[in-house]
PDB file of N, CA and C in Angstrom:
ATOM      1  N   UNK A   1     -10.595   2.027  15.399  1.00  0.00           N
ATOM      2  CA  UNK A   1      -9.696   0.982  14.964  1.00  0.00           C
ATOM      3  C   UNK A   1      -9.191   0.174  16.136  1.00  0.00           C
ATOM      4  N   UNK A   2      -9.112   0.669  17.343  1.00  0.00           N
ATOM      5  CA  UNK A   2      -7.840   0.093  18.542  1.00  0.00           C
ATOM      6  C   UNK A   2      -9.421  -1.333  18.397  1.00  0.00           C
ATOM      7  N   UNK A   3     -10.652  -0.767  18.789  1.00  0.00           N
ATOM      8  CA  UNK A   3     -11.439  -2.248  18.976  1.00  0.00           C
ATOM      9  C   UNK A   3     -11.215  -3.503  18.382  1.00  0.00           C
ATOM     10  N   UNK A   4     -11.090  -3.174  16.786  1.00  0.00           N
ATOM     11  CA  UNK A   4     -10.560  -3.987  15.940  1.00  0.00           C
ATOM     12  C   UNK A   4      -9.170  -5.036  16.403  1.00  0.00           C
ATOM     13  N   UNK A   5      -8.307  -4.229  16.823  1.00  0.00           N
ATOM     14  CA  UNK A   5      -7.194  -5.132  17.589  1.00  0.00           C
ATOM     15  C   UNK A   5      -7.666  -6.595  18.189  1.00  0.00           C
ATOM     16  N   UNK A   6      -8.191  -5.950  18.598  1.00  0.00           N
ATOM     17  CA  UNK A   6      -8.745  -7.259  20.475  1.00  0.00           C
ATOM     18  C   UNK A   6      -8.999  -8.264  19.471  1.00  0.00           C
ATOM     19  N   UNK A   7     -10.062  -8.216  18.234  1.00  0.00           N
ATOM     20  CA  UNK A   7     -10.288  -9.830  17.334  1.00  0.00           C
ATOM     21  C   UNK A   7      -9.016 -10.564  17.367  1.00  0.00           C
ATOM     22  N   UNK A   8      -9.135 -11.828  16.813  1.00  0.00           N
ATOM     23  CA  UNK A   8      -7.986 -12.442  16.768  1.00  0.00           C
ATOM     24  C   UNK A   8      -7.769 -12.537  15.916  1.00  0.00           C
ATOM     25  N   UNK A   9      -6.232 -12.739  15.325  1.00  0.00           N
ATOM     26  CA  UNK A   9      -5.877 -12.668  13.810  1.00  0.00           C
ATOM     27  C   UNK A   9      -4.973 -13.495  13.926  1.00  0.00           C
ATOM     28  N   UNK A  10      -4.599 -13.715  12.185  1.00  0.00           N
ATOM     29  CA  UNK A  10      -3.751 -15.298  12.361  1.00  0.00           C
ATOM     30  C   UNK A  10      -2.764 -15.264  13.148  1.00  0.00           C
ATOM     31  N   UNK A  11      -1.866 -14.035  14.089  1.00  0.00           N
ATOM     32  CA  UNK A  11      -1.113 -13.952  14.303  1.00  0.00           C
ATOM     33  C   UNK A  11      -0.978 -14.070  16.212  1.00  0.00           C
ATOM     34  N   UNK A  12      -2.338 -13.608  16.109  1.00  0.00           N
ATOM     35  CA  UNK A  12      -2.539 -13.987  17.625  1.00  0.00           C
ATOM     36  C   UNK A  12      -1.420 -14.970  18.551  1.00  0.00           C
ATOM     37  N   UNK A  13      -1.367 -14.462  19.666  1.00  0.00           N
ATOM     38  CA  UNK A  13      -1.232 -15.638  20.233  1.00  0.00           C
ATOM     39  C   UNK A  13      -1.443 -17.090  20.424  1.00  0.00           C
ATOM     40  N   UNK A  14      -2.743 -17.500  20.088  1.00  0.00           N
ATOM     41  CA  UNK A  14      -3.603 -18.769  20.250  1.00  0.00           C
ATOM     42  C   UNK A  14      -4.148 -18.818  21.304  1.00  0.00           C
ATOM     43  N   UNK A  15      -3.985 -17.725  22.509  1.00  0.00           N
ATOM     44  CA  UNK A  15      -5.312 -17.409  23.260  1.00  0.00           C
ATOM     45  C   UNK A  15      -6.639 -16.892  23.122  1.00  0.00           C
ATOM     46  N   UNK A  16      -7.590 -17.132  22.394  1.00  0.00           N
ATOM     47  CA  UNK A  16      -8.531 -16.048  22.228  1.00  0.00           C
ATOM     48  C   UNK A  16     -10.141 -16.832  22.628  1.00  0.00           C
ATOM     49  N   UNK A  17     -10.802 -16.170  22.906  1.00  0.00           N
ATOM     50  CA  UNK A  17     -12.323 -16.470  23.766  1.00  0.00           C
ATOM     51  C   UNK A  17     -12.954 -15.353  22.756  1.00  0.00           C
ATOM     52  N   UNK A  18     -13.815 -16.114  22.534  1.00  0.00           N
ATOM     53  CA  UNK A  18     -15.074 -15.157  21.640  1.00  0.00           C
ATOM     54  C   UNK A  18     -14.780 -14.596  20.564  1.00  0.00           C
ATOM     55  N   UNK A  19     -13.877 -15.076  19.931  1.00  0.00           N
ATOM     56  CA  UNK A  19     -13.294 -14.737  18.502  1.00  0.00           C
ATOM     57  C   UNK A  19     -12.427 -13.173  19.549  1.00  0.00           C
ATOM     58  N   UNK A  20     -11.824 -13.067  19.899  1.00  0.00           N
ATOM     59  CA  UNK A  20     -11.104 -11.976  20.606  1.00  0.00           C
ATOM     60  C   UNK A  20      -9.895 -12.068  21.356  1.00  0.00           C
ATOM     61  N   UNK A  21      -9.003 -11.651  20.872  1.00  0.00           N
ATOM     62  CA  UNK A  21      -7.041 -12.259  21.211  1.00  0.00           C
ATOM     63  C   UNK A  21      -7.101 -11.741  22.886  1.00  0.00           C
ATOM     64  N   UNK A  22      -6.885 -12.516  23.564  1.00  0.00           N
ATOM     65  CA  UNK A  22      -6.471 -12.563  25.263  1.00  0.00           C
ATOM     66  C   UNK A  22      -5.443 -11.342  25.060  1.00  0.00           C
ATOM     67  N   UNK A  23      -4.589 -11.137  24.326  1.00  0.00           N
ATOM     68  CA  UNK A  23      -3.302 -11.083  24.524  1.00  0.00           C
ATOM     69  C   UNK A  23      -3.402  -9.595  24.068  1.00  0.00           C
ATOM     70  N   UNK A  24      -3.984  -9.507  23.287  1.00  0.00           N
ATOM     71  CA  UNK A  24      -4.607  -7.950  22.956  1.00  0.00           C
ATOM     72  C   UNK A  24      -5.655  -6.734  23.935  1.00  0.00           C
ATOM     73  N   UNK A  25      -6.599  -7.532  24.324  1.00  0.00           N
ATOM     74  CA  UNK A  25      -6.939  -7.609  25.764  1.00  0.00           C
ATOM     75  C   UNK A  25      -6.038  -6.593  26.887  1.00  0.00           C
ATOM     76  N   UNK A  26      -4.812  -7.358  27.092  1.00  0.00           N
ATOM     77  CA  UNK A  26      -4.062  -7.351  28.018  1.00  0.00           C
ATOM     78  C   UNK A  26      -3.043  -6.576  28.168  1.00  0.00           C
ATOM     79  N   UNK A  27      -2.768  -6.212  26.583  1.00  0.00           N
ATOM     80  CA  UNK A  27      -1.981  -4.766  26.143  1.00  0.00           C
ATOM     81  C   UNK A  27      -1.768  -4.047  27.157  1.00  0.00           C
ATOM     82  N   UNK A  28      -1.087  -2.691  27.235  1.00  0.00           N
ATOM     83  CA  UNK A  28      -1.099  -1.753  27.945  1.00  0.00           C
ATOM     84  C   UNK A  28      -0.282  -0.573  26.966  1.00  0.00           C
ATOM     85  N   UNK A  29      -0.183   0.850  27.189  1.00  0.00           N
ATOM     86  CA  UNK A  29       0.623   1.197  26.772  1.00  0.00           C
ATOM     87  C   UNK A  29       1.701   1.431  27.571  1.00  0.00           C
ATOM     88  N   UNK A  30       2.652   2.175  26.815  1.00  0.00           N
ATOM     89  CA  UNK A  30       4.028   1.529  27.777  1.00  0.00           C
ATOM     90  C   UNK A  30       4.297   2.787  29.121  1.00  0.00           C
ATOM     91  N   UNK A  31       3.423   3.028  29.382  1.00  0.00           N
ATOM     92  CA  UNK A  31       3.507   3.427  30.935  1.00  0.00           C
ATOM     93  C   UNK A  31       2.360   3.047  31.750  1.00  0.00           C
ATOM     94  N   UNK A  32       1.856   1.948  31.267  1.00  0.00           N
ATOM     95  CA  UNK A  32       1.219   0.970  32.272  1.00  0.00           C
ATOM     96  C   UNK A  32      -0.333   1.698  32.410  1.00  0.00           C
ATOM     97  N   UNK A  33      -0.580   2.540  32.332  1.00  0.00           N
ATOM     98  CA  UNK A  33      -2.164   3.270  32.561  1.00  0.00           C
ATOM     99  C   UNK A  33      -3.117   2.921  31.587  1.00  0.00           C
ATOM    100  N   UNK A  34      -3.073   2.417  30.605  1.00  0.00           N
ATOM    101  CA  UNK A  34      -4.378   2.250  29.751  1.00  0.00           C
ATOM    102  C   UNK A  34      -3.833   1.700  28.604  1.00  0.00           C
ATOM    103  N   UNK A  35      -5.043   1.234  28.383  1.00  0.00           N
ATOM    104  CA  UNK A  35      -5.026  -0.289  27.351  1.00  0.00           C
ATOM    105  C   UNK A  35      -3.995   0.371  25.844  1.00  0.00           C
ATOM    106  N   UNK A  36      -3.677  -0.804  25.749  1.00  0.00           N
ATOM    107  CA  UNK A  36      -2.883  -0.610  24.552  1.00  0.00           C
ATOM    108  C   UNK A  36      -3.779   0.452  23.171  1.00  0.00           C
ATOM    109  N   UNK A  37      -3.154   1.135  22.058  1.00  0.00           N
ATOM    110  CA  UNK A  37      -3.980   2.217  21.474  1.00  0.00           C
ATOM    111  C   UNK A  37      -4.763   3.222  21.810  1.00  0.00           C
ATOM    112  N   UNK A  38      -4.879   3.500  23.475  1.00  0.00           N
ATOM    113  CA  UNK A  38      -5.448   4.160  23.971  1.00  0.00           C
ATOM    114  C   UNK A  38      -5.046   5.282  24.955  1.00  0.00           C
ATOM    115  N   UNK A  39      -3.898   5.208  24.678  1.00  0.00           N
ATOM    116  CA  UNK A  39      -2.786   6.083  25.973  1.00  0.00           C
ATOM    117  C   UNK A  39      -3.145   7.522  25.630  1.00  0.00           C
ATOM    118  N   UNK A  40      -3.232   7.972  26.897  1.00  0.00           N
ATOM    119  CA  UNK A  40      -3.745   9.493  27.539  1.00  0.00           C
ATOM    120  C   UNK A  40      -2.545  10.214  27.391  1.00  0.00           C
ATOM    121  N   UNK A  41      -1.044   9.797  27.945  1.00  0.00           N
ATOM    122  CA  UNK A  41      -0.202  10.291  28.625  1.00  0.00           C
ATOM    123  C   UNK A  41       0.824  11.018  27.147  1.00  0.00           C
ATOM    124  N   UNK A  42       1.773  11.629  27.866  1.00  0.00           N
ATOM    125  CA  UNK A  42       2.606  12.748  26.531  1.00  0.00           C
ATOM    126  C   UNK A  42       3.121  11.359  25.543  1.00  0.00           C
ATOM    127  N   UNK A  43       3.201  10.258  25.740  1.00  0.00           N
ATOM    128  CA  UNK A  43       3.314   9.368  24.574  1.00  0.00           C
ATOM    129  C   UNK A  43       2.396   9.122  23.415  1.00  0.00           C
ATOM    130  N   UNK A  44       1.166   9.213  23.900  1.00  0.00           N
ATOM    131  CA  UNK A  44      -0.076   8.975  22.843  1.00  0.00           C
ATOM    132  C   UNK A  44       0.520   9.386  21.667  1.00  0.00           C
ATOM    133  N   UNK A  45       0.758  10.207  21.195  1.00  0.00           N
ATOM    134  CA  UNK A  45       1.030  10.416  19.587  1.00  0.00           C
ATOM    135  C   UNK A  45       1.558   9.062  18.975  1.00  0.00           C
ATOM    136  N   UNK A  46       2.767   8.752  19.485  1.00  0.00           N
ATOM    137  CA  UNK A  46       3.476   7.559  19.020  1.00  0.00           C
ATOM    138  C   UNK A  46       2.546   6.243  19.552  1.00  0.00           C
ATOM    139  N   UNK A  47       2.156   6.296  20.468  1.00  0.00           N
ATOM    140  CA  UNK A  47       1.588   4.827  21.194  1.00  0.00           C
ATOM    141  C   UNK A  47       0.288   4.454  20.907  1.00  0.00           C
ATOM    142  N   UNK A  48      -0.392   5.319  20.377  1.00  0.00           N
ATOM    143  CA  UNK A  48      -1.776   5.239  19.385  1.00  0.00           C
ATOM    144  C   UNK A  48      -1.211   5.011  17.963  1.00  0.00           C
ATOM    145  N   UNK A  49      -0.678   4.761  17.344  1.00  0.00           N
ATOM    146  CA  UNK A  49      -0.706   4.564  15.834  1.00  0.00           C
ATOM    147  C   UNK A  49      -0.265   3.716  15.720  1.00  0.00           C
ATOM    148  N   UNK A  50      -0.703   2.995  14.704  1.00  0.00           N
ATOM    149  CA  UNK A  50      -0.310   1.115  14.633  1.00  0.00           C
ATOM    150  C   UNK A  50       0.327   1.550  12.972  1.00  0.00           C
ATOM    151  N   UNK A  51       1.521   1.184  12.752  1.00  0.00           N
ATOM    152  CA  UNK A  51       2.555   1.059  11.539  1.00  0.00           C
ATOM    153  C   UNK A  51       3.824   0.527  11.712  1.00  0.00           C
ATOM    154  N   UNK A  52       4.673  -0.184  11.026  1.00  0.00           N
ATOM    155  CA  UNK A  52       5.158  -0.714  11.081  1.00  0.00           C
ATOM    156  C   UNK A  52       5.044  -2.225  11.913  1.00  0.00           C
ATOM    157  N   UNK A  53       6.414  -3.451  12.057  1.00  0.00           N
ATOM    158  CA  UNK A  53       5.991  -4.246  12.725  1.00  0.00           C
ATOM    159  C   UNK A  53       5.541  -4.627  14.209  1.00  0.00           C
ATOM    160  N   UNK A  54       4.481  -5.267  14.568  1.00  0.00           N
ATOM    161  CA  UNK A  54       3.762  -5.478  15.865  1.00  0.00           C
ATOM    162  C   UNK A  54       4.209  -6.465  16.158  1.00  0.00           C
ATOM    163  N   UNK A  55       3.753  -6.377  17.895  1.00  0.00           N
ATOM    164  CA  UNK A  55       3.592  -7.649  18.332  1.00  0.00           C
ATOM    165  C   UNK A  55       2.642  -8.938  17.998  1.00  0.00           C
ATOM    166  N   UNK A  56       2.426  -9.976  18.129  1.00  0.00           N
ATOM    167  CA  UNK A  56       1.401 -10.819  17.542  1.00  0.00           C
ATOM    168  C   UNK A  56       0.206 -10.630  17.779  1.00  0.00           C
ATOM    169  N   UNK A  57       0.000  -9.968  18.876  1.00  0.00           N
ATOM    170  CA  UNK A  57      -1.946  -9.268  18.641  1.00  0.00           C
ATOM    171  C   UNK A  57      -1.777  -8.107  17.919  1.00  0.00           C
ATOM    172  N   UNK A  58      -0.646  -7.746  17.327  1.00  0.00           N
ATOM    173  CA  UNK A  58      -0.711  -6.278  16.801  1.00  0.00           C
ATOM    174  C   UNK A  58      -1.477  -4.810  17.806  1.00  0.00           C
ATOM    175  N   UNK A  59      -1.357  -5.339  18.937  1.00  0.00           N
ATOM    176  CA  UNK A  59      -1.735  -4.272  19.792  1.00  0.00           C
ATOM    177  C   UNK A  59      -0.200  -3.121  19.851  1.00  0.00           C
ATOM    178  N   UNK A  60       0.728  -3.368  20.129  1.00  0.00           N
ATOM    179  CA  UNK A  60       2.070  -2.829  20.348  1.00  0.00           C
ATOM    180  C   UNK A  60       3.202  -3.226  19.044  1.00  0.00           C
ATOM    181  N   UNK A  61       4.001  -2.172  19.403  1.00  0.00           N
ATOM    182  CA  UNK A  61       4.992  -2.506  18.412  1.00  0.00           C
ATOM    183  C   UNK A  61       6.000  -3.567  18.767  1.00  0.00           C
ATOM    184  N   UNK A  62       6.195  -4.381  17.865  1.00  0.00           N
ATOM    185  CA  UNK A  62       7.422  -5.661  17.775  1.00  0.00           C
ATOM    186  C   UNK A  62       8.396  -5.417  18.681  1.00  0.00           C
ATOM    187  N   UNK A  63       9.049  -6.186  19.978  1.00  0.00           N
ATOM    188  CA  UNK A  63       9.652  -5.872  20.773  1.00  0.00           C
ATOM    189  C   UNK A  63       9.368  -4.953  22.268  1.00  0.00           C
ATOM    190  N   UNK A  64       8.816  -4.680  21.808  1.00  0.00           N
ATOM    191  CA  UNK A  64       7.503  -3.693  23.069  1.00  0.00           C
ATOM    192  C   UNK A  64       6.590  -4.747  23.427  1.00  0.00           C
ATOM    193  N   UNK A  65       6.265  -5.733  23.507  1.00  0.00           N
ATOM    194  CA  UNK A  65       4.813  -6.354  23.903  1.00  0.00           C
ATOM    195  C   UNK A  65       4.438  -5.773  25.611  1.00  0.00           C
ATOM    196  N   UNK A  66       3.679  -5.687  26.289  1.00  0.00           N
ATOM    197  CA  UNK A  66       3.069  -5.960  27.260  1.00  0.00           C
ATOM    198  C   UNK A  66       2.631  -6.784  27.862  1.00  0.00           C
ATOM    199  N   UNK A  67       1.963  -7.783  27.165  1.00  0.00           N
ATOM    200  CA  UNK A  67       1.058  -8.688  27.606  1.00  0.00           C
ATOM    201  C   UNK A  67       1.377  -9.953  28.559  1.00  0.00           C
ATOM    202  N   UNK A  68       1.143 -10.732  28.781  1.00  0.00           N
ATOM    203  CA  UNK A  68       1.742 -11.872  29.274  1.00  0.00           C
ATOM    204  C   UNK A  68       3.034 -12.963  29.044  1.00  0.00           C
ATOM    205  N   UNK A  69       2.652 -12.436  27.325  1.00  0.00           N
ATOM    206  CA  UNK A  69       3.719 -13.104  26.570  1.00  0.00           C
ATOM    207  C   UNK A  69       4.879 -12.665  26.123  1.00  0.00           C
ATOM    208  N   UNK A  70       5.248 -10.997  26.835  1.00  0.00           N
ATOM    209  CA  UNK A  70       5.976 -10.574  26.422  1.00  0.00           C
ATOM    210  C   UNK A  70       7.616 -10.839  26.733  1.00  0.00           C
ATOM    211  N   UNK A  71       7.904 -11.596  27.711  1.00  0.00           N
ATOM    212  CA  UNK A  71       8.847 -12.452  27.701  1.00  0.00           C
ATOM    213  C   UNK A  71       9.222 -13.219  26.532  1.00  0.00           C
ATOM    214  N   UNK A  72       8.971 -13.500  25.252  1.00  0.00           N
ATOM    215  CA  UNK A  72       8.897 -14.451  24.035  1.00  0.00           C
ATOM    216  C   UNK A  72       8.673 -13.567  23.268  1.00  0.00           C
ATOM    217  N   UNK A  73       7.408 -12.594  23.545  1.00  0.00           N
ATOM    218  CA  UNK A  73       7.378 -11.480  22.531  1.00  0.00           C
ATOM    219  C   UNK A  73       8.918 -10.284  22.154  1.00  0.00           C
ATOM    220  N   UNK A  74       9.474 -10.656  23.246  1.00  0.00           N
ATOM    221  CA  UNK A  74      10.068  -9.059  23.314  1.00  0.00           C
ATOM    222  C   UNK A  74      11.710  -9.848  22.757  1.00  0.00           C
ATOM    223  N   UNK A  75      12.093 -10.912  22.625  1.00  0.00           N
ATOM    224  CA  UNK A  75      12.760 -11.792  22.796  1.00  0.00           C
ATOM    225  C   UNK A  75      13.658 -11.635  21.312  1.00  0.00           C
ATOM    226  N   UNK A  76      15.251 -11.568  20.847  1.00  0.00           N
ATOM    227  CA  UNK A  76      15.343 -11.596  19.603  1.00  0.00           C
ATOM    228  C   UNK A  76      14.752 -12.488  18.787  1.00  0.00           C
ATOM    229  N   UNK A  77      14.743 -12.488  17.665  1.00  0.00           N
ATOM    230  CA  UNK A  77      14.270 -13.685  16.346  1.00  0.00           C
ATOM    231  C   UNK A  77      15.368 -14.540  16.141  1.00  0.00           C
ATOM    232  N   UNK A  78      14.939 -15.573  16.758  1.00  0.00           N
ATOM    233  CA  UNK A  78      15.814 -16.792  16.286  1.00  0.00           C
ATOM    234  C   UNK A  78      15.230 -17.705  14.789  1.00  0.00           C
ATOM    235  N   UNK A  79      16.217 -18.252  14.206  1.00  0.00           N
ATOM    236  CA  UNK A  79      15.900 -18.883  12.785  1.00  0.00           C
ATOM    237  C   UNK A  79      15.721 -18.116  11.624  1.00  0.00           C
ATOM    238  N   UNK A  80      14.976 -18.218  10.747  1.00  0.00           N
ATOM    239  CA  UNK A  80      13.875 -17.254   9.596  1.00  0.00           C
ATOM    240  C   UNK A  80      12.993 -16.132  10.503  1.00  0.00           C
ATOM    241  N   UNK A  81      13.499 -15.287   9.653  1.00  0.00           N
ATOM    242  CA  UNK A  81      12.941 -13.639  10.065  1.00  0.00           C
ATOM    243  C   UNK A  81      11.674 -13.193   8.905  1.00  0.00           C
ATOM    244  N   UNK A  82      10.850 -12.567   9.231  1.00  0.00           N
ATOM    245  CA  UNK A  82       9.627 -12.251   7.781  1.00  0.00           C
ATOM    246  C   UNK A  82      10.733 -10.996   7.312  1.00  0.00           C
ATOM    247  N   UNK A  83      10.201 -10.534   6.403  1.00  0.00           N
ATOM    248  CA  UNK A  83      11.023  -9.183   5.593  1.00  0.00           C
ATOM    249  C   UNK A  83      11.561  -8.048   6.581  1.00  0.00           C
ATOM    250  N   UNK A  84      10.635  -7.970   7.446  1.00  0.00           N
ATOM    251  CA  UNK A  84      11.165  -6.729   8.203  1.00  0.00           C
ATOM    252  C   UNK A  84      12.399  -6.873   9.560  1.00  0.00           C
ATOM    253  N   UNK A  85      12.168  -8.689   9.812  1.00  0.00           N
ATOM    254  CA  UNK A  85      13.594  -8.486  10.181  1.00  0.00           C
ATOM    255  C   UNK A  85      13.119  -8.417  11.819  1.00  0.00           C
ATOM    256  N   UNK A  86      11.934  -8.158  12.198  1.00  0.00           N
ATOM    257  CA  UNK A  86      11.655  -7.898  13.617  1.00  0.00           C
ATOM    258  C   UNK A  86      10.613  -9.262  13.977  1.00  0.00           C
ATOM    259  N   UNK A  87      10.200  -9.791  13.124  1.00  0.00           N
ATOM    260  CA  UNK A  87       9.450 -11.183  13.599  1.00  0.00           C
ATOM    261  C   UNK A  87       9.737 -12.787  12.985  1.00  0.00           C
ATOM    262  N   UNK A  88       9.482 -13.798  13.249  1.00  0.00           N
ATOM    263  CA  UNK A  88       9.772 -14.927  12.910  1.00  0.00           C
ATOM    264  C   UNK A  88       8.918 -15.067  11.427  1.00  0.00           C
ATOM    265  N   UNK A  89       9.534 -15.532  10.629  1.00  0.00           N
ATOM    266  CA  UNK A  89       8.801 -15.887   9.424  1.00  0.00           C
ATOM    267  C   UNK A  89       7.492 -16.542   9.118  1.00  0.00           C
ATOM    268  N   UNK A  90       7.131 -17.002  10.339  1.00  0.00           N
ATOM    269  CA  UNK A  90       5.876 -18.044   9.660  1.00  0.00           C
ATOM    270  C   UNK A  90       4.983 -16.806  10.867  1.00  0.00           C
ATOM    271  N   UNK A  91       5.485 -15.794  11.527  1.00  0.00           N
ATOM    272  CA  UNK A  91       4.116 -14.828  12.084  1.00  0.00           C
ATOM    273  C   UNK A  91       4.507 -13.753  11.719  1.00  0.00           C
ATOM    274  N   UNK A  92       4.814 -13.219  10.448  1.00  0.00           N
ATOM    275  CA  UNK A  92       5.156 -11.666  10.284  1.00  0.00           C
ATOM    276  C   UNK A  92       4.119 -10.844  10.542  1.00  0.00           C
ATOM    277  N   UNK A  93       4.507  -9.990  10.963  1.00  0.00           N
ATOM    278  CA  UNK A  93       3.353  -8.247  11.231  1.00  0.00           C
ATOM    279  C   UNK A  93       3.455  -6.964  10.498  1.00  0.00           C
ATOM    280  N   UNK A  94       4.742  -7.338   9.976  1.00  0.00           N
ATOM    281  CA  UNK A  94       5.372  -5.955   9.457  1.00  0.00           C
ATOM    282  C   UNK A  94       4.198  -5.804   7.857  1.00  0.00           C
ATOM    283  N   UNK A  95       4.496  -4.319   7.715  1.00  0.00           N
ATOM    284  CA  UNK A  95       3.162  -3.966   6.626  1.00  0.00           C
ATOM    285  C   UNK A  95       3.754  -5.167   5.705  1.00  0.00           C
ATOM    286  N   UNK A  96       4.777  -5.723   4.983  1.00  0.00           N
ATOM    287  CA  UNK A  96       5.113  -6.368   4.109  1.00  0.00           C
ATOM    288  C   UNK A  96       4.475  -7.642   3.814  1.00  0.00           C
ATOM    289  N   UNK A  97       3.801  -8.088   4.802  1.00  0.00           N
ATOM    290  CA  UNK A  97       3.263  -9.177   5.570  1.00  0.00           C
ATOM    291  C   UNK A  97       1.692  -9.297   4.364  1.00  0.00           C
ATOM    292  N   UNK A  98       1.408  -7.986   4.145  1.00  0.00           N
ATOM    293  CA  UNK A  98       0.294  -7.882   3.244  1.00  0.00           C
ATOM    294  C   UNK A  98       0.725  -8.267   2.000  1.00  0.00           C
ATOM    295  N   UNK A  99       1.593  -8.747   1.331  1.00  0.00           N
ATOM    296  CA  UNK A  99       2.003  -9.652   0.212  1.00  0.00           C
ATOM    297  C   UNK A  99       2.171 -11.157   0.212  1.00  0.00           C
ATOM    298  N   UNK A 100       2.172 -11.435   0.968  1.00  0.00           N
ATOM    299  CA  UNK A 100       2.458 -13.151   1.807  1.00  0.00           C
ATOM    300  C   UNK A 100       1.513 -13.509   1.164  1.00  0.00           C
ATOM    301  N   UNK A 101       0.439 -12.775   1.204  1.00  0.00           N
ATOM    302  CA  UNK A 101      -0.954 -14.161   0.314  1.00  0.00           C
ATOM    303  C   UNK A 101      -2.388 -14.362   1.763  1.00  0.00           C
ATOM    304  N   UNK A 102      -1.599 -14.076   2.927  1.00  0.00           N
ATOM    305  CA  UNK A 102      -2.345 -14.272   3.808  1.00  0.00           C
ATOM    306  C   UNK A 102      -2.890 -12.882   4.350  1.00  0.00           C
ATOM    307  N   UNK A 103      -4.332 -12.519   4.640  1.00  0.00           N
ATOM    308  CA  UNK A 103      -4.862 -11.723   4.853  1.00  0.00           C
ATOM    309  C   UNK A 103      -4.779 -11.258   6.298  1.00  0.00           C
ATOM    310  N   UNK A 104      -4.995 -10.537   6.761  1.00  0.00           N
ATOM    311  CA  UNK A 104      -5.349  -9.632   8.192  1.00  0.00           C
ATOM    312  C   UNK A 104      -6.827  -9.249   8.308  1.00  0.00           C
ATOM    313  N   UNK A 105      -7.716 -10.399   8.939  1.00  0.00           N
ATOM    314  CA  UNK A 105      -9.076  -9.887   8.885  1.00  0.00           C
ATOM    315  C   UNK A 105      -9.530  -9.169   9.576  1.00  0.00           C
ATOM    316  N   UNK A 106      -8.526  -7.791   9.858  1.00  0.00           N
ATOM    317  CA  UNK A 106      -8.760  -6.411  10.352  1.00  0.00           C
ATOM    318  C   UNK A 106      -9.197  -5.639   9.857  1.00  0.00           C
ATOM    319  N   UNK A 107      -8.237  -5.888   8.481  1.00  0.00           N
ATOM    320  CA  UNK A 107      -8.284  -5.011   7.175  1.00  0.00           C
ATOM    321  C   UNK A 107      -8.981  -5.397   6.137  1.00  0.00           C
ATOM    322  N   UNK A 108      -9.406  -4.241   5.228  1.00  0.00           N
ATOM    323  CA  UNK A 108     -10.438  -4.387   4.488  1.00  0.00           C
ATOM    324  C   UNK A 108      -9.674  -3.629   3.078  1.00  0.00           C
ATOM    325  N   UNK A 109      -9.605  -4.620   2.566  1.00  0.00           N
ATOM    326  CA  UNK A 109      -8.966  -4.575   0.520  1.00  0.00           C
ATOM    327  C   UNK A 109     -10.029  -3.365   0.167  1.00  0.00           C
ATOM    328  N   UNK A 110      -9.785  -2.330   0.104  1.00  0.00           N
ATOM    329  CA  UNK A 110     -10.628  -1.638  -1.004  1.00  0.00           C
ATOM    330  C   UNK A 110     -10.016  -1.322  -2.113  1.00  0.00           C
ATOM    331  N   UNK A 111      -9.203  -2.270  -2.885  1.00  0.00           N
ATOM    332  CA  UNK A 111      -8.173  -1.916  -3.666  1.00  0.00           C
ATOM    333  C   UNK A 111      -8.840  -3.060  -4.555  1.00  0.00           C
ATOM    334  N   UNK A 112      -9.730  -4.248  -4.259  1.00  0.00           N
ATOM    335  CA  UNK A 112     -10.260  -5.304  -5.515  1.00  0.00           C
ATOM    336  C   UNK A 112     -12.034  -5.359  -5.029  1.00  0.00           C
ATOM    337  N   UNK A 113     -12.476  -4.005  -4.370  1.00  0.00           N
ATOM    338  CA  UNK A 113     -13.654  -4.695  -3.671  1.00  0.00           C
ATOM    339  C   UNK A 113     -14.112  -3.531  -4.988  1.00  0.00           C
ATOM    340  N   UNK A 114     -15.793  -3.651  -5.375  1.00  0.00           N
ATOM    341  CA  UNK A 114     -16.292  -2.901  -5.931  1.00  0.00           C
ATOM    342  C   UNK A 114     -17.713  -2.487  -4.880  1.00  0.00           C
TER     343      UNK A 114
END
């Protein structure tokens, strides 16, 4: 799944090369040694599992970013908040985000596919 990240999704940043988010890329986990979803260290349990709301590559959790952008990422929500309250309304991440109408072409509906 962590490969899946790196694509870009609507939520991306708007950096991405080769259909693949820069910004996801660039992740880390949060003791700096290895790419975001991939941490070795006594955090992995928590720092490998993607639930609840993310950052906009959905590599890290909302407020945690790493990346370049995490100055803006990590930043409170000013204006309209999406449901969960941790991102701006027009880029939600939080699972709730899967009712909006707009898809995550990470994920795969097996709930209308036959």
């Amino acid at each position: 799944m962590a490969t899946e990240v790196t694509k870009a999704t609507p939520t991306c940043c708007g950096k991405n090369s080769g259909g693949e988010c820069v910004c996801a890329k660039q992740a880390t986990c949060s003791c700096g040694k290895q790419s975001a979803l991939h941490c070795t260290c006594e955090k992995a349990p928590a720092e490998n599992t993607m639930s609840g709301p993310r950052c906009s590559c959905r590599a890290r959790p909302a407020g945690q970013c790493t990346c370049e952008n995490a100055a803006k990422e990590n930043s409170a929500v000013t204006g309209g908040a999406c449901a969960c309250g941790a991102r701006p309304a027009d880029s939600c991440t939080c699972e709730r985000a899967a009712t909006s109408g707009s898809s995550n072409p990470n994920e795969i509906d097996f709930t209308t596919k036959k």
